[in-house]
Structure formats: C-alpha cells, structure tokens
PDB file of N, CA and C in Angstrom:
ATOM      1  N   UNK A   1     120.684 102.389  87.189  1.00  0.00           N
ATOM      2  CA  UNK A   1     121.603 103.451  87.545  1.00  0.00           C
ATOM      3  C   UNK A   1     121.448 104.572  86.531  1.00  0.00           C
ATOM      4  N   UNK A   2     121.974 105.934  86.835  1.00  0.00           N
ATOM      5  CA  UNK A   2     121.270 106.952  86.271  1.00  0.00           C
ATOM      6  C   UNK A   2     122.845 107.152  84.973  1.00  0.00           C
ATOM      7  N   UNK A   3     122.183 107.915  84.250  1.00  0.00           N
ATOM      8  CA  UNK A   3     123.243 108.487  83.144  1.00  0.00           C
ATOM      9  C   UNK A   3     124.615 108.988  83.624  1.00  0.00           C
ATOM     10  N   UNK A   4     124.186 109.754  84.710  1.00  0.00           N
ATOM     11  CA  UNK A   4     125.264 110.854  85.335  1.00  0.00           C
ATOM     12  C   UNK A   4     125.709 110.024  86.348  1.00  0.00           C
ATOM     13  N   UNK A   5     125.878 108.886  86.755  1.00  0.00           N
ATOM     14  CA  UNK A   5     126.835 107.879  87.524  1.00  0.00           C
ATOM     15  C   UNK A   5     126.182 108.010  88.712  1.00  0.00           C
ATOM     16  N   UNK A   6     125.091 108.409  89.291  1.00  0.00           N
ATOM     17  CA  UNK A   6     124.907 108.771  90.496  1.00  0.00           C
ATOM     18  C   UNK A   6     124.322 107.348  91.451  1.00  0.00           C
ATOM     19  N   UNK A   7     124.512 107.152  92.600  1.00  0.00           N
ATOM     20  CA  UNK A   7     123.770 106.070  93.271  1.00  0.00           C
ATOM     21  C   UNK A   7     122.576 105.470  92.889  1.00  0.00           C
ATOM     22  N   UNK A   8     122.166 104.301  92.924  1.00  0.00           N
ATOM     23  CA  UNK A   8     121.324 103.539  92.616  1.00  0.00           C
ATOM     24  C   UNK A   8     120.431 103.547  93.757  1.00  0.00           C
ATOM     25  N   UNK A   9     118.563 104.221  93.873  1.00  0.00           N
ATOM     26  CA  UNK A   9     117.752 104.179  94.476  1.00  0.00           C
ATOM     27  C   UNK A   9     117.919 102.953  95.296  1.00  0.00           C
ATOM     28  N   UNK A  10     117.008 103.054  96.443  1.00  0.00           N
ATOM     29  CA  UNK A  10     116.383 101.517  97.002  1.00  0.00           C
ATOM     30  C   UNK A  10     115.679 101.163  95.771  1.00  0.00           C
ATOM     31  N   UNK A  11     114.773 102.045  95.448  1.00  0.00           N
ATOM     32  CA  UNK A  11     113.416 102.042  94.628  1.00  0.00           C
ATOM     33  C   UNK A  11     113.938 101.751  93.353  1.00  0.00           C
ATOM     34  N   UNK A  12     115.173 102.169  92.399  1.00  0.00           N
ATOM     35  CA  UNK A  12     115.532 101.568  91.236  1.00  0.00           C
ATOM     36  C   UNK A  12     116.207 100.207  91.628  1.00  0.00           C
ATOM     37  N   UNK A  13     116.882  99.768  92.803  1.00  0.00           N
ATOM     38  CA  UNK A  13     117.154  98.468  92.785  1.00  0.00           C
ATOM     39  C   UNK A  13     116.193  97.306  93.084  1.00  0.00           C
ATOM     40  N   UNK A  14     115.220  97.858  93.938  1.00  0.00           N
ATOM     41  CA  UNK A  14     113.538  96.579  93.431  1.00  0.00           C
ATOM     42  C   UNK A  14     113.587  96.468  92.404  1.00  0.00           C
ATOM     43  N   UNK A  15     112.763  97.714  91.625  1.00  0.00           N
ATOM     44  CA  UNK A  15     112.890  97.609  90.654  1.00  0.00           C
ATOM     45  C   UNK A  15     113.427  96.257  89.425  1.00  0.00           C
ATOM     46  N   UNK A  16     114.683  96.844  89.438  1.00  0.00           N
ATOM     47  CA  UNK A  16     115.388  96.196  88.492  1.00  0.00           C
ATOM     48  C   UNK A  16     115.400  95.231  89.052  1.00  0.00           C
ATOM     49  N   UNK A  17     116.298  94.496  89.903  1.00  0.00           N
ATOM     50  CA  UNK A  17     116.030  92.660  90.744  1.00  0.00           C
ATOM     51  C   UNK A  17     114.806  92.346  90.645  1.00  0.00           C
ATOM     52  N   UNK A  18     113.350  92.699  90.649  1.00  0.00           N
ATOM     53  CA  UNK A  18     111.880  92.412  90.767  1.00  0.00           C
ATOM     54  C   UNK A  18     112.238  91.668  89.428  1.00  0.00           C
ATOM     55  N   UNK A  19     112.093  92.590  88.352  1.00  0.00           N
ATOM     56  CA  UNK A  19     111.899  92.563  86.373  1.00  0.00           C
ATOM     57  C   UNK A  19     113.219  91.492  86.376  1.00  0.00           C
ATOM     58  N   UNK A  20     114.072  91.440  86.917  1.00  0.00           N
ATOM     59  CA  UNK A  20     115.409  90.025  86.576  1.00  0.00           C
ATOM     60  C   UNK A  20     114.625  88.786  86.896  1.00  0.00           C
ATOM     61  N   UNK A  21     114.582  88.782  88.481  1.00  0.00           N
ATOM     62  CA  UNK A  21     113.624  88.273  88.763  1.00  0.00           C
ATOM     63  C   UNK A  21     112.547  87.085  87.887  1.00  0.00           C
ATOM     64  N   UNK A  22     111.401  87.816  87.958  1.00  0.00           N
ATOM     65  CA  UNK A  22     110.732  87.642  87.139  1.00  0.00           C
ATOM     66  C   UNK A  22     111.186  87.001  85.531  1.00  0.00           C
ATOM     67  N   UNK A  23     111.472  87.950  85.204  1.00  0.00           N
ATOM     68  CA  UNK A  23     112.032  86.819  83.805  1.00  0.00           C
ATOM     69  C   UNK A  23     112.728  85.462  83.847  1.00  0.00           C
ATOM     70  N   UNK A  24     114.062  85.381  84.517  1.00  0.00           N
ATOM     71  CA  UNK A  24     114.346  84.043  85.185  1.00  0.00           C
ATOM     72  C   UNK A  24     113.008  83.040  85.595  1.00  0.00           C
ATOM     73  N   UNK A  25     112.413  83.306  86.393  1.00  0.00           N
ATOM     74  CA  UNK A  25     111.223  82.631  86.855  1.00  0.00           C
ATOM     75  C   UNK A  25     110.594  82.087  86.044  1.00  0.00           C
ATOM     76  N   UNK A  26     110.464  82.893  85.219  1.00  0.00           N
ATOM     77  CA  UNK A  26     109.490  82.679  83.618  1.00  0.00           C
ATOM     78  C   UNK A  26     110.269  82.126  82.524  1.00  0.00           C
ATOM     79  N   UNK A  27     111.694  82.282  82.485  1.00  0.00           N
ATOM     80  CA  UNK A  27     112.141  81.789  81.225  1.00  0.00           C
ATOM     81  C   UNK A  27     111.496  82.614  80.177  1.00  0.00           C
ATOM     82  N   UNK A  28     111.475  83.710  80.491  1.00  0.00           N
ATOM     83  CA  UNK A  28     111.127  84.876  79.745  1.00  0.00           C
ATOM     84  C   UNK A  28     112.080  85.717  79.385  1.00  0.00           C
ATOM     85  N   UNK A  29     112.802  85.447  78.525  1.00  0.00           N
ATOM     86  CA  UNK A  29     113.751  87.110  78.303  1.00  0.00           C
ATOM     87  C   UNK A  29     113.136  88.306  77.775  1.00  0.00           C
ATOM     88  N   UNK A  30     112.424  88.026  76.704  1.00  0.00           N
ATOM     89  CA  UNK A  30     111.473  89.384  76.848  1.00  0.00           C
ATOM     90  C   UNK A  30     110.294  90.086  77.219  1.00  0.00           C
ATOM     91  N   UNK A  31     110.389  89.600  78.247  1.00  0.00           N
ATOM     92  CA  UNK A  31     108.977  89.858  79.571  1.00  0.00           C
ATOM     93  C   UNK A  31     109.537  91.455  79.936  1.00  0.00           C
ATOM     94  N   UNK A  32     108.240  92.868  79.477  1.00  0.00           N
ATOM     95  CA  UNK A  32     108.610  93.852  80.057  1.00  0.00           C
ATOM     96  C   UNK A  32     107.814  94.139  81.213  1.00  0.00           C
ATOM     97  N   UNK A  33     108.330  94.430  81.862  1.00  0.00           N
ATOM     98  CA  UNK A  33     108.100  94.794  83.599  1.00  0.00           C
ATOM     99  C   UNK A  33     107.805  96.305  83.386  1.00  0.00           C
ATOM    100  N   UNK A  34     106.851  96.797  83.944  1.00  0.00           N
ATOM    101  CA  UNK A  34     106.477  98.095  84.761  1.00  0.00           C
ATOM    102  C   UNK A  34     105.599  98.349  86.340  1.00  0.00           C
ATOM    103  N   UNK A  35     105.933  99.069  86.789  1.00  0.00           N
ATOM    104  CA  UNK A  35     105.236  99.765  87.703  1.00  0.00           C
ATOM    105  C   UNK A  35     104.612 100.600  88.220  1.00  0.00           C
ATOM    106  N   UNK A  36     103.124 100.937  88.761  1.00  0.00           N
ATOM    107  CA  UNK A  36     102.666 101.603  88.571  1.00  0.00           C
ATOM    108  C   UNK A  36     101.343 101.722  89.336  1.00  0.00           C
ATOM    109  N   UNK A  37     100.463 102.633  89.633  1.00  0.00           N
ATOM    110  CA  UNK A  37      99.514 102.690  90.321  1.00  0.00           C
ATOM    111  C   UNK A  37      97.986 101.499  90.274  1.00  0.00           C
ATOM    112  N   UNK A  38      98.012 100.624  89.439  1.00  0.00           N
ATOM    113  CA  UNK A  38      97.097 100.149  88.877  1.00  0.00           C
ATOM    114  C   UNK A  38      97.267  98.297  89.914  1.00  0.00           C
ATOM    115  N   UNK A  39      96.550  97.901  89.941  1.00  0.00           N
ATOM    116  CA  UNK A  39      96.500  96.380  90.100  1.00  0.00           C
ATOM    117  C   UNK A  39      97.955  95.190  89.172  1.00  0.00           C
ATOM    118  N   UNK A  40      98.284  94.482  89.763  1.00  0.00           N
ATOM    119  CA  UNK A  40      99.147  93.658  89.046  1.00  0.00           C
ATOM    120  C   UNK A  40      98.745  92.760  88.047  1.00  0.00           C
ATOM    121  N   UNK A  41      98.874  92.572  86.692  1.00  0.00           N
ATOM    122  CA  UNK A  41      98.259  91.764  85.985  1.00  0.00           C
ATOM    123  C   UNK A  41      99.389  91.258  84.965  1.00  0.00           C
ATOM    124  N   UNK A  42      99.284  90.150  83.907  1.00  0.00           N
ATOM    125  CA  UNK A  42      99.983  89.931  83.015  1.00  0.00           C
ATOM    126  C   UNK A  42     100.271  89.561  81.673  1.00  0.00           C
ATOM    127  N   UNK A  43     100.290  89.859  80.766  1.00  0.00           N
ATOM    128  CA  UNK A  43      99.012  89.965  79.565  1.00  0.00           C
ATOM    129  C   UNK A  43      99.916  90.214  78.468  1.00  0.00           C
ATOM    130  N   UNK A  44     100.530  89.075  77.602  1.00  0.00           N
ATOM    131  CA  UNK A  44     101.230  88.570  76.068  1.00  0.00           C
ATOM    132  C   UNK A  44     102.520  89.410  76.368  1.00  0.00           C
ATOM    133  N   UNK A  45     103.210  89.291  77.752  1.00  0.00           N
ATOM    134  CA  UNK A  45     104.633  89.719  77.889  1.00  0.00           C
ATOM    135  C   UNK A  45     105.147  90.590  78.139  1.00  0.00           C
ATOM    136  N   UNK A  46     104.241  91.298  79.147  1.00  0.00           N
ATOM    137  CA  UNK A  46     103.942  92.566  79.738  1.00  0.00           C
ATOM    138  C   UNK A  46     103.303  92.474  80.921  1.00  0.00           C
ATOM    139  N   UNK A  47     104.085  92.708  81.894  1.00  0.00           N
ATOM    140  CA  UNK A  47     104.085  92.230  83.414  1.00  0.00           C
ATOM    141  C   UNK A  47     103.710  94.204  83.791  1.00  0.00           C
ATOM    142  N   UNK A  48     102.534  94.159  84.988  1.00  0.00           N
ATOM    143  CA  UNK A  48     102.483  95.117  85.486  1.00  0.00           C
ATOM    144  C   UNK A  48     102.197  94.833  86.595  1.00  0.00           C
ATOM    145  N   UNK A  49     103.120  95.674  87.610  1.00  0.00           N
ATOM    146  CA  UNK A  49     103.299  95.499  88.878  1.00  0.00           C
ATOM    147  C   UNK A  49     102.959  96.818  89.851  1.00  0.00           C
ATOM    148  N   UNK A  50     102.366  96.802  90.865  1.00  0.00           N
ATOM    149  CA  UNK A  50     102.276  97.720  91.779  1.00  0.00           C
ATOM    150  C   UNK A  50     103.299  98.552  92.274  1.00  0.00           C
ATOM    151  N   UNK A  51     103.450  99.872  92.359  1.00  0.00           N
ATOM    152  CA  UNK A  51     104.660 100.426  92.843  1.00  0.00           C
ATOM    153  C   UNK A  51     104.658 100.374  94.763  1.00  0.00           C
ATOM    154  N   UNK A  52     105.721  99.991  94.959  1.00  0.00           N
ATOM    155  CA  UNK A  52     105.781  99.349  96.140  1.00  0.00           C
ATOM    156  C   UNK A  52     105.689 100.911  96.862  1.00  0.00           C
ATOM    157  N   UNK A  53     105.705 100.806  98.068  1.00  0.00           N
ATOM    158  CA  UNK A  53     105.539 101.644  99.202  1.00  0.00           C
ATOM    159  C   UNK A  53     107.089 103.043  99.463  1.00  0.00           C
ATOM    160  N   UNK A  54     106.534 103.862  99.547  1.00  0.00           N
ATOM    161  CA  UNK A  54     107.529 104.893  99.856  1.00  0.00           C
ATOM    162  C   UNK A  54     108.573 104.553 100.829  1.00  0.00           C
ATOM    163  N   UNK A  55     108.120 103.808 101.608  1.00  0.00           N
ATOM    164  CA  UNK A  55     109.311 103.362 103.001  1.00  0.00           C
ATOM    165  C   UNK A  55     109.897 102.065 102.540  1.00  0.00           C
ATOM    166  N   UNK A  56     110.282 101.828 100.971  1.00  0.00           N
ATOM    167  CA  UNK A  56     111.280 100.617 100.449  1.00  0.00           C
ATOM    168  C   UNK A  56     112.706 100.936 100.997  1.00  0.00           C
TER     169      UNK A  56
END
C-alpha cells in the first residue's frame, strides 16, 4: 500500500501475497523477492520472479 493511503494495486497485491507466500513455503524469513523482466531464478536468498502480465 502506498504512503498516501491510496488503494492497493491488483499488481501490488500479487506482489506482496507471491513474496509472503514464498517465504512461508521456504521457512525463509529473509528471502527477498523481486520482479522483473528477466527469467525466474534463486540464488543465496534472493528470489527473482517474472513480472506477471498486464491483465492481473
């Protein structure tokens, strides 16, 4: 959610549930999640994920 109180994206709530997600799964609490144009890979606690599709 943004600074200025405003609604929460579709796209920031993947987001964020994806990276919860994920850590739960893993028993990871400090697993950082990003997204981004590149292939998904995962590499010493640093999760990179594909940015999902415009029509989320």
């Amino acid at each position: 959610m943004s600074l200025a109180g405003d609604k929460e994206t579709p796209l920031d709530s993947f987001k964020r549930v994806t990276a919860a997600t994920m850590r739960a799964m893993g028993d990871i609490d400090e697993l950082e999640v990003s997204f981004g144009p590149d292939r998904a890979s995962l590499e010493r606690g640093h999760a990179k994920l594909p940015m999902p599709g415009r029509d989320l």
